[in-house]
PDB file of N, CA and C in Angstrom:
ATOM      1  N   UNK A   1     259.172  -8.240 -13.542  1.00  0.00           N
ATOM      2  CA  UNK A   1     259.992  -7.215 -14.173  1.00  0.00           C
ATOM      3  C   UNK A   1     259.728  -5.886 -13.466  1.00  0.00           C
ATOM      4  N   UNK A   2     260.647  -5.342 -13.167  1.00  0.00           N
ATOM      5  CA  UNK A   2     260.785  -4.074 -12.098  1.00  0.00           C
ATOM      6  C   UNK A   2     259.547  -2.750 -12.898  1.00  0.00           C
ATOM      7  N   UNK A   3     259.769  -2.906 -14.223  1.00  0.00           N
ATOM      8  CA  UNK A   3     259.373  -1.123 -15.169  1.00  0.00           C
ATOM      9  C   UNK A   3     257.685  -2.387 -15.185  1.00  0.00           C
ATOM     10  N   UNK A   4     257.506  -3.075 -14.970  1.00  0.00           N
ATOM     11  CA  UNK A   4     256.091  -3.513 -14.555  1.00  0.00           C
ATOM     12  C   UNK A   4     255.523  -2.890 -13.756  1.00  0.00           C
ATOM     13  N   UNK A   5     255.752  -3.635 -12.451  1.00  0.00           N
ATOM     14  CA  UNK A   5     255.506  -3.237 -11.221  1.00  0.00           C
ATOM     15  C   UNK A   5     255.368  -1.637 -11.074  1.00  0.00           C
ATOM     16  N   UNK A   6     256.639  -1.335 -11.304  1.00  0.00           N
ATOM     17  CA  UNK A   6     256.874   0.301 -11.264  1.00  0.00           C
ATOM     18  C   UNK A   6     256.017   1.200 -12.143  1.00  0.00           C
ATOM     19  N   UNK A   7     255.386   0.740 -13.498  1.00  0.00           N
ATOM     20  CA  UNK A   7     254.259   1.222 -14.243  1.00  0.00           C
ATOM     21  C   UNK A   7     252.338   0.684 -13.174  1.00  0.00           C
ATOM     22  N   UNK A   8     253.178   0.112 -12.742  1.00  0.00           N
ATOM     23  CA  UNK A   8     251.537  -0.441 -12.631  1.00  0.00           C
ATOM     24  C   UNK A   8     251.207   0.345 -11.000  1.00  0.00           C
ATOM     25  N   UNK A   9     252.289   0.464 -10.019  1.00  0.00           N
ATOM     26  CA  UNK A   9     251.741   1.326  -8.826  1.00  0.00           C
ATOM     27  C   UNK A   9     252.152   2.684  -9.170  1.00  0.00           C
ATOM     28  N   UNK A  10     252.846   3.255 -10.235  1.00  0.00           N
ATOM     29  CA  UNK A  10     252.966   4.514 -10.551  1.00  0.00           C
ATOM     30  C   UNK A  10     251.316   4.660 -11.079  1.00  0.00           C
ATOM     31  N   UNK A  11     250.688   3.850 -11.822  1.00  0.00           N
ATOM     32  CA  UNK A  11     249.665   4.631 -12.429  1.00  0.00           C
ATOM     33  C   UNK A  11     248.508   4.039 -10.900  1.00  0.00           C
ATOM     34  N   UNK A  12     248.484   3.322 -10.350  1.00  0.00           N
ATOM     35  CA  UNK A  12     247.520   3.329  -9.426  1.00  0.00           C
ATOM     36  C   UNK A  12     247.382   4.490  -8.595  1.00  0.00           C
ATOM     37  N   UNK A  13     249.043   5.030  -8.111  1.00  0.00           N
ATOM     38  CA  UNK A  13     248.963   6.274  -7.605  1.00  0.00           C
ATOM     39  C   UNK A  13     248.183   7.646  -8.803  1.00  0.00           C
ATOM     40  N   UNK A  14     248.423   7.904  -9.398  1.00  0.00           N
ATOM     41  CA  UNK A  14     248.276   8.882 -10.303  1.00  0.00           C
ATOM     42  C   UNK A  14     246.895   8.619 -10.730  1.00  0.00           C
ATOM     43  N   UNK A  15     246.070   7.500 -10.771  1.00  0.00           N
ATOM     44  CA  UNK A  15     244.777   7.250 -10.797  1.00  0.00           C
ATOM     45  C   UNK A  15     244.190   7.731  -9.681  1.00  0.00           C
ATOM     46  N   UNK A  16     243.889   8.023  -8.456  1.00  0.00           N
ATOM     47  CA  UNK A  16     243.565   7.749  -7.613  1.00  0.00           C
ATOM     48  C   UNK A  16     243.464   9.095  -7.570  1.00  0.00           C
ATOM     49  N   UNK A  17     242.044   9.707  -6.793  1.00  0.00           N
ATOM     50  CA  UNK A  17     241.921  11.192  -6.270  1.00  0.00           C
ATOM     51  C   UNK A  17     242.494  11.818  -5.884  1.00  0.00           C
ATOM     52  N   UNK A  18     243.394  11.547  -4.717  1.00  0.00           N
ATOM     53  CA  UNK A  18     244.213  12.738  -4.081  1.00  0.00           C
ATOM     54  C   UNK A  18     245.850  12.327  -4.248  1.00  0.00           C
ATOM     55  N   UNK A  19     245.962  11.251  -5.645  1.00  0.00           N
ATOM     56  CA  UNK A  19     247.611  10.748  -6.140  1.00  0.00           C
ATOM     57  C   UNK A  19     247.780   9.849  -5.093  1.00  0.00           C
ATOM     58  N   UNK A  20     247.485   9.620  -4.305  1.00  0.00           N
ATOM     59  CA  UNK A  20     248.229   8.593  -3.058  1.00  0.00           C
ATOM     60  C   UNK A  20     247.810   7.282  -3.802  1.00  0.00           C
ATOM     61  N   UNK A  21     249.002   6.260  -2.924  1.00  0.00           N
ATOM     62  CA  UNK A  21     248.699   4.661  -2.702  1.00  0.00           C
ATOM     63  C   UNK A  21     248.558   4.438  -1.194  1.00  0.00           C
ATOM     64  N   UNK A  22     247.950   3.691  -1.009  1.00  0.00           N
ATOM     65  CA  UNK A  22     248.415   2.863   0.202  1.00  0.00           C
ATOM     66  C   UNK A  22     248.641   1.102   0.752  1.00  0.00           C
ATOM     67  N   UNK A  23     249.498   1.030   1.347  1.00  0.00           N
ATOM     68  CA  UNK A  23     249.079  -0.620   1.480  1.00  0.00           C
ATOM     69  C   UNK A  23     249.070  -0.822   3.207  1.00  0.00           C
ATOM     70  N   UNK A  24     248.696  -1.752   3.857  1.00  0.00           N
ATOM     71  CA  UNK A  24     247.981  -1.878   4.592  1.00  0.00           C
ATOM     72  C   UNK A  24     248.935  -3.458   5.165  1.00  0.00           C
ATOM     73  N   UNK A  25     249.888  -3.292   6.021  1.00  0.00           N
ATOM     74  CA  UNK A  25     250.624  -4.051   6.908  1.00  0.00           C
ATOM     75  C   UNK A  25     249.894  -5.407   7.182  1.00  0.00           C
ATOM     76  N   UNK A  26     250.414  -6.913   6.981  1.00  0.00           N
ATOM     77  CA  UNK A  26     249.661  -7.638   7.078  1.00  0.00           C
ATOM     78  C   UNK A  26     249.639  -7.842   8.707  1.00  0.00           C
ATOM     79  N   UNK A  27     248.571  -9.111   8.715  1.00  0.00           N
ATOM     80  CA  UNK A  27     248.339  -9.556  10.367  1.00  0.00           C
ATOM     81  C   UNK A  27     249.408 -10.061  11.212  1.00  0.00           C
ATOM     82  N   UNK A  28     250.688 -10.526  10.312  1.00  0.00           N
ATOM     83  CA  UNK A  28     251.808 -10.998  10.966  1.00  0.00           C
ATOM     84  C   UNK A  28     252.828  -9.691  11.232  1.00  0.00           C
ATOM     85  N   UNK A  29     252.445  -9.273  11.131  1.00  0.00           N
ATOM     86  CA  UNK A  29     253.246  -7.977  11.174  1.00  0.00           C
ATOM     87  C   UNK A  29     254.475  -7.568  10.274  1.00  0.00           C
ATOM     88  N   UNK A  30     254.117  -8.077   9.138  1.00  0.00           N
ATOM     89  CA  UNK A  30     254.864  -8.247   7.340  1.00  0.00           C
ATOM     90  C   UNK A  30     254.411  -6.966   7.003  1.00  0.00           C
ATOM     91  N   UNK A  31     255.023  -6.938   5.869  1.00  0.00           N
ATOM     92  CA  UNK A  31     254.321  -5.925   4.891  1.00  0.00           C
ATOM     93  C   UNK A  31     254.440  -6.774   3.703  1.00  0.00           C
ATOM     94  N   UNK A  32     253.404  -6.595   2.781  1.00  0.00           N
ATOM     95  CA  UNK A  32     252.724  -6.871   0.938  1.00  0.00           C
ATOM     96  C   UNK A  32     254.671  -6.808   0.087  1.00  0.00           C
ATOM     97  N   UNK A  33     254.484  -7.699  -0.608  1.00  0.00           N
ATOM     98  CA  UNK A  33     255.684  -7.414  -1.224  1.00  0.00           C
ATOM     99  C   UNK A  33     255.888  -5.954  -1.918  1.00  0.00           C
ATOM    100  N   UNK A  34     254.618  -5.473  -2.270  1.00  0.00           N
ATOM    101  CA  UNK A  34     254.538  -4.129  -2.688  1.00  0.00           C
ATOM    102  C   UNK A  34     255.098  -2.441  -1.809  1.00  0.00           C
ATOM    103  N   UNK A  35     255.084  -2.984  -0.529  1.00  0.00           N
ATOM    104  CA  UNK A  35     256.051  -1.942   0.106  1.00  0.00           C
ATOM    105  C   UNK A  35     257.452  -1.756   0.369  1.00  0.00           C
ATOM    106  N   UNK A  36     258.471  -2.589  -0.630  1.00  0.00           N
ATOM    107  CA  UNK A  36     259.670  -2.731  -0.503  1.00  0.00           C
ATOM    108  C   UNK A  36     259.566  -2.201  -2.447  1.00  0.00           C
ATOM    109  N   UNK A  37     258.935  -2.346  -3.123  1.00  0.00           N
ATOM    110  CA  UNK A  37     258.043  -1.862  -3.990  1.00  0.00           C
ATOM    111  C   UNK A  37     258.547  -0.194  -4.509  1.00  0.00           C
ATOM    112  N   UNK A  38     257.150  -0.007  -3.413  1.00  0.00           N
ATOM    113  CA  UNK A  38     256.839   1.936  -2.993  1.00  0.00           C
ATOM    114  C   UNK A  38     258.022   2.323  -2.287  1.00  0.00           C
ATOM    115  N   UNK A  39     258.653   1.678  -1.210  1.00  0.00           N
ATOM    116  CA  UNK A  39     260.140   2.483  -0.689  1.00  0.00           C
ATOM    117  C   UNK A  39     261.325   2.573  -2.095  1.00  0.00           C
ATOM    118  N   UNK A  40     261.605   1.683  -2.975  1.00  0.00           N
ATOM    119  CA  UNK A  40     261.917   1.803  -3.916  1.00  0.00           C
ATOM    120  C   UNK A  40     261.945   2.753  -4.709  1.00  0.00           C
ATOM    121  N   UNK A  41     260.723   3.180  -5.074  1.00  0.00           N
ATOM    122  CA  UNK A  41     260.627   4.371  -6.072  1.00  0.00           C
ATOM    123  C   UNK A  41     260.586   5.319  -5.429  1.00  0.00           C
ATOM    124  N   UNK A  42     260.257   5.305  -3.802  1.00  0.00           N
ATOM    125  CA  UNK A  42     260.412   6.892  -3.161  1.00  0.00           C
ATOM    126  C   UNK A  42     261.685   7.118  -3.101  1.00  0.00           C
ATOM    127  N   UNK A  43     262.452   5.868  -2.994  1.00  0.00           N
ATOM    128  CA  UNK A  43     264.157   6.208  -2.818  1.00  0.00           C
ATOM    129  C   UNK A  43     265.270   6.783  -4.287  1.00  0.00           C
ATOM    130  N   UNK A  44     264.201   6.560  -5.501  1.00  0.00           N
ATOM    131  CA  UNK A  44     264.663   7.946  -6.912  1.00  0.00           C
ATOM    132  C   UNK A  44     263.579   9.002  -6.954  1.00  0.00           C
ATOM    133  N   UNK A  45     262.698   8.759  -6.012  1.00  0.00           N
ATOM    134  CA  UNK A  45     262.219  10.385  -6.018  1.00  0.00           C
ATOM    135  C   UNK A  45     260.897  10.335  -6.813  1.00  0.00           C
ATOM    136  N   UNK A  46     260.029   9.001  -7.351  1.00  0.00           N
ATOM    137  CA  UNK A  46     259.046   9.295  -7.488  1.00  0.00           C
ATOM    138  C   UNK A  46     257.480   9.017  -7.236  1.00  0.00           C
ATOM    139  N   UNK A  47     257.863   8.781  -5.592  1.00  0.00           N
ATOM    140  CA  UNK A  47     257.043   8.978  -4.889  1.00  0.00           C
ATOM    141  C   UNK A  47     257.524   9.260  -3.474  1.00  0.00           C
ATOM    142  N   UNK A  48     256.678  10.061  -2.654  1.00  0.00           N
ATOM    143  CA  UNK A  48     257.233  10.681  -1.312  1.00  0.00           C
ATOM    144  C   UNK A  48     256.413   9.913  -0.113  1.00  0.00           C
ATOM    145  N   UNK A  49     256.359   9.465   0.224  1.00  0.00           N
ATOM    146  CA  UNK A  49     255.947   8.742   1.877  1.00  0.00           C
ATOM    147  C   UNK A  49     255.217  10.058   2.446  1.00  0.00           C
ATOM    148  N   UNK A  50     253.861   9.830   2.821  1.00  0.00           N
ATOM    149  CA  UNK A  50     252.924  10.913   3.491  1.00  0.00           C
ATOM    150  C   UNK A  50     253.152  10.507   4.463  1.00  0.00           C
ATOM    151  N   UNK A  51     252.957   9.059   4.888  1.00  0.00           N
ATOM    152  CA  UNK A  51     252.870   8.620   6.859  1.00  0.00           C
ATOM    153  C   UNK A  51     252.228   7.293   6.740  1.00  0.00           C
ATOM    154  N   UNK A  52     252.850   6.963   7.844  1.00  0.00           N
ATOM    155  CA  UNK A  52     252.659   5.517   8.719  1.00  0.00           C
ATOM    156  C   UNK A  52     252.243   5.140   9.490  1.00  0.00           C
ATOM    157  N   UNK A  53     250.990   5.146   9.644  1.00  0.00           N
ATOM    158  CA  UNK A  53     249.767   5.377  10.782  1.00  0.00           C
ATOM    159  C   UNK A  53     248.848   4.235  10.938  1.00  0.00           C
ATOM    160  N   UNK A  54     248.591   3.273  12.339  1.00  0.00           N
ATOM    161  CA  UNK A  54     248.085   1.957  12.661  1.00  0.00           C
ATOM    162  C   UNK A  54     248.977   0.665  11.433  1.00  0.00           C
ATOM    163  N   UNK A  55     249.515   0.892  11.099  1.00  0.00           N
ATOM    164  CA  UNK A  55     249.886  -0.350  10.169  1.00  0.00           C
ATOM    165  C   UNK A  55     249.631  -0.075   8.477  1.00  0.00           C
ATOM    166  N   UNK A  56     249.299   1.219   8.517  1.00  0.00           N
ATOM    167  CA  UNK A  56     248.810   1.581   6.604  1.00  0.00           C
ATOM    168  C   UNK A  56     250.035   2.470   6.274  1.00  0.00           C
ATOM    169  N   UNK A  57     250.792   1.964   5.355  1.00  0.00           N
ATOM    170  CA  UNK A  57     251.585   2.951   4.846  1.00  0.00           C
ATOM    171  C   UNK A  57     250.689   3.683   2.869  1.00  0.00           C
ATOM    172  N   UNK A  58     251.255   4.843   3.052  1.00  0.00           N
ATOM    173  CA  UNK A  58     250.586   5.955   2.115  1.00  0.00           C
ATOM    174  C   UNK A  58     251.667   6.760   1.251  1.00  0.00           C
ATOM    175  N   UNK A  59     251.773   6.802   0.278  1.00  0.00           N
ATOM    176  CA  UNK A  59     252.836   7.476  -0.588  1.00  0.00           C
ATOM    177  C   UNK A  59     251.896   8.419  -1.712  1.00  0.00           C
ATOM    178  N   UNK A  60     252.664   9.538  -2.126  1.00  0.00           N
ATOM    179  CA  UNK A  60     252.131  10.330  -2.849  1.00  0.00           C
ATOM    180  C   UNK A  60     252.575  10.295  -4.251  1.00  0.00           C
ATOM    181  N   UNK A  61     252.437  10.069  -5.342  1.00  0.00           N
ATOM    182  CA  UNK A  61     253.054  10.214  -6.626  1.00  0.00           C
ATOM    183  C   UNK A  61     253.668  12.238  -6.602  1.00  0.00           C
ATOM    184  N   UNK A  62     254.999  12.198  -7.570  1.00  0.00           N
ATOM    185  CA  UNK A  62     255.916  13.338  -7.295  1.00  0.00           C
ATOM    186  C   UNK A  62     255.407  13.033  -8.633  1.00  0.00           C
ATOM    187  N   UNK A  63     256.234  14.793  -8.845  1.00  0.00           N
ATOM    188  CA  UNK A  63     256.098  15.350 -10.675  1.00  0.00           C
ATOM    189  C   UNK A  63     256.788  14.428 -10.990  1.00  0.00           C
ATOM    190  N   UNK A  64     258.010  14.238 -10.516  1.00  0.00           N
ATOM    191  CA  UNK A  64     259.557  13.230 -11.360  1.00  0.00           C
ATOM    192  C   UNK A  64     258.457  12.086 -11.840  1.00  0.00           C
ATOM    193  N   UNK A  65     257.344  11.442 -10.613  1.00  0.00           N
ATOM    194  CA  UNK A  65     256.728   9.774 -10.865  1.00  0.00           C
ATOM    195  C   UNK A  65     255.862  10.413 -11.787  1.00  0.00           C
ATOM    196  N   UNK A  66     255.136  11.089 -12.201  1.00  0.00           N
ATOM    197  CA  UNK A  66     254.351  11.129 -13.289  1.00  0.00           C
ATOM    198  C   UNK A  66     255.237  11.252 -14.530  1.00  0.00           C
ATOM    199  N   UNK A  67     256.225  12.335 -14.664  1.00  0.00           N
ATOM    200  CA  UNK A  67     257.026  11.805 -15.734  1.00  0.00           C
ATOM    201  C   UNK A  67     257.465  10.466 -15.927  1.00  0.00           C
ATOM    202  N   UNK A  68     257.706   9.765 -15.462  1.00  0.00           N
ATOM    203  CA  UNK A  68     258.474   8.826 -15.376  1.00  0.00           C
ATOM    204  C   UNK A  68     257.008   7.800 -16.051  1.00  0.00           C
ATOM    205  N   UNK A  69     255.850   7.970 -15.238  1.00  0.00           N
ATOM    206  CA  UNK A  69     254.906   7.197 -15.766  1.00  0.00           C
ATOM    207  C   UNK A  69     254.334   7.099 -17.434  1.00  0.00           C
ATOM    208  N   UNK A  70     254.577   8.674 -17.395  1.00  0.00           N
ATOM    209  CA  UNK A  70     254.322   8.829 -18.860  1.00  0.00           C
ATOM    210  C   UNK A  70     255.163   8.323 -19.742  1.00  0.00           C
ATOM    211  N   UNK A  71     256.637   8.413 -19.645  1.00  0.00           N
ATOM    212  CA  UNK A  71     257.669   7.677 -20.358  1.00  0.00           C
ATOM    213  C   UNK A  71     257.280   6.051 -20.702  1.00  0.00           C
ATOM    214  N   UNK A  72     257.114   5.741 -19.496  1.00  0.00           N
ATOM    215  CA  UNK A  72     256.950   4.369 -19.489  1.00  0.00           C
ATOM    216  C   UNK A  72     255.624   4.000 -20.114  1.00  0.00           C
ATOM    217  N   UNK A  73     254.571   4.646 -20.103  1.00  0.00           N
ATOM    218  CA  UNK A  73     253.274   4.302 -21.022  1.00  0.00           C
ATOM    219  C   UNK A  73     253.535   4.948 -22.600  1.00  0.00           C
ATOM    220  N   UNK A  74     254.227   5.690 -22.503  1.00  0.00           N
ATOM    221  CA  UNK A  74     254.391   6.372 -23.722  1.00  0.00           C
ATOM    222  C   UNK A  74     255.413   5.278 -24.319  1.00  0.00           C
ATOM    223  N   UNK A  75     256.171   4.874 -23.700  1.00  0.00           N
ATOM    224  CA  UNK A  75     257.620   3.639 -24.450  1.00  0.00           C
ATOM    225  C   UNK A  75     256.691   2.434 -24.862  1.00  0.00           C
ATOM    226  N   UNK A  76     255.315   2.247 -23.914  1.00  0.00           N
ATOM    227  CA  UNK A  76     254.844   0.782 -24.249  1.00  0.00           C
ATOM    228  C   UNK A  76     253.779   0.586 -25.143  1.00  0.00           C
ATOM    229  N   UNK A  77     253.807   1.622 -25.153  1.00  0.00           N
ATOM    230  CA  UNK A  77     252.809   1.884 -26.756  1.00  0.00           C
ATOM    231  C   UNK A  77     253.589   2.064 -28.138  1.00  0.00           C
TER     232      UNK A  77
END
């Protein structure tokens, strides 16, 4: 379910010290199902792509993704 996923790397970002995620390009030269994921939510704006550097991609949680996180923890309670 999409508001899963989308709750669960919204709050990993927003957990995390400096708000970022990252995932880390596999050996075949794939990416984690989770980076079609993170381009997803950067593409409504709530999270922004920092950079793409050796094979690690890095996204930042936006104000919009923390609202959005809170909605969604706040709806599932």
């Amino acid at each position: 379910m999409l508001v899963n996923h989308e709750r669960r790397l919204l709050n990993k970002a927003a957990g995390s010290d400096n708000y970022r995620i990252s995932i880390q390009r596999n050996p075949d030269a794939s990416w984690p199902g989770d980076h079609s994921r993170l381009t997803a939510l950067e593409s409504i704006g709530h999270l922004e792509r920092v950079g793409v550097s050796d094979g690690l991609a890095t996204w930042q949680i936006t104000a919009t993704g923390l609202t959005q996180l809170q909605a969604l923890v706040g709806g599932a309670a």
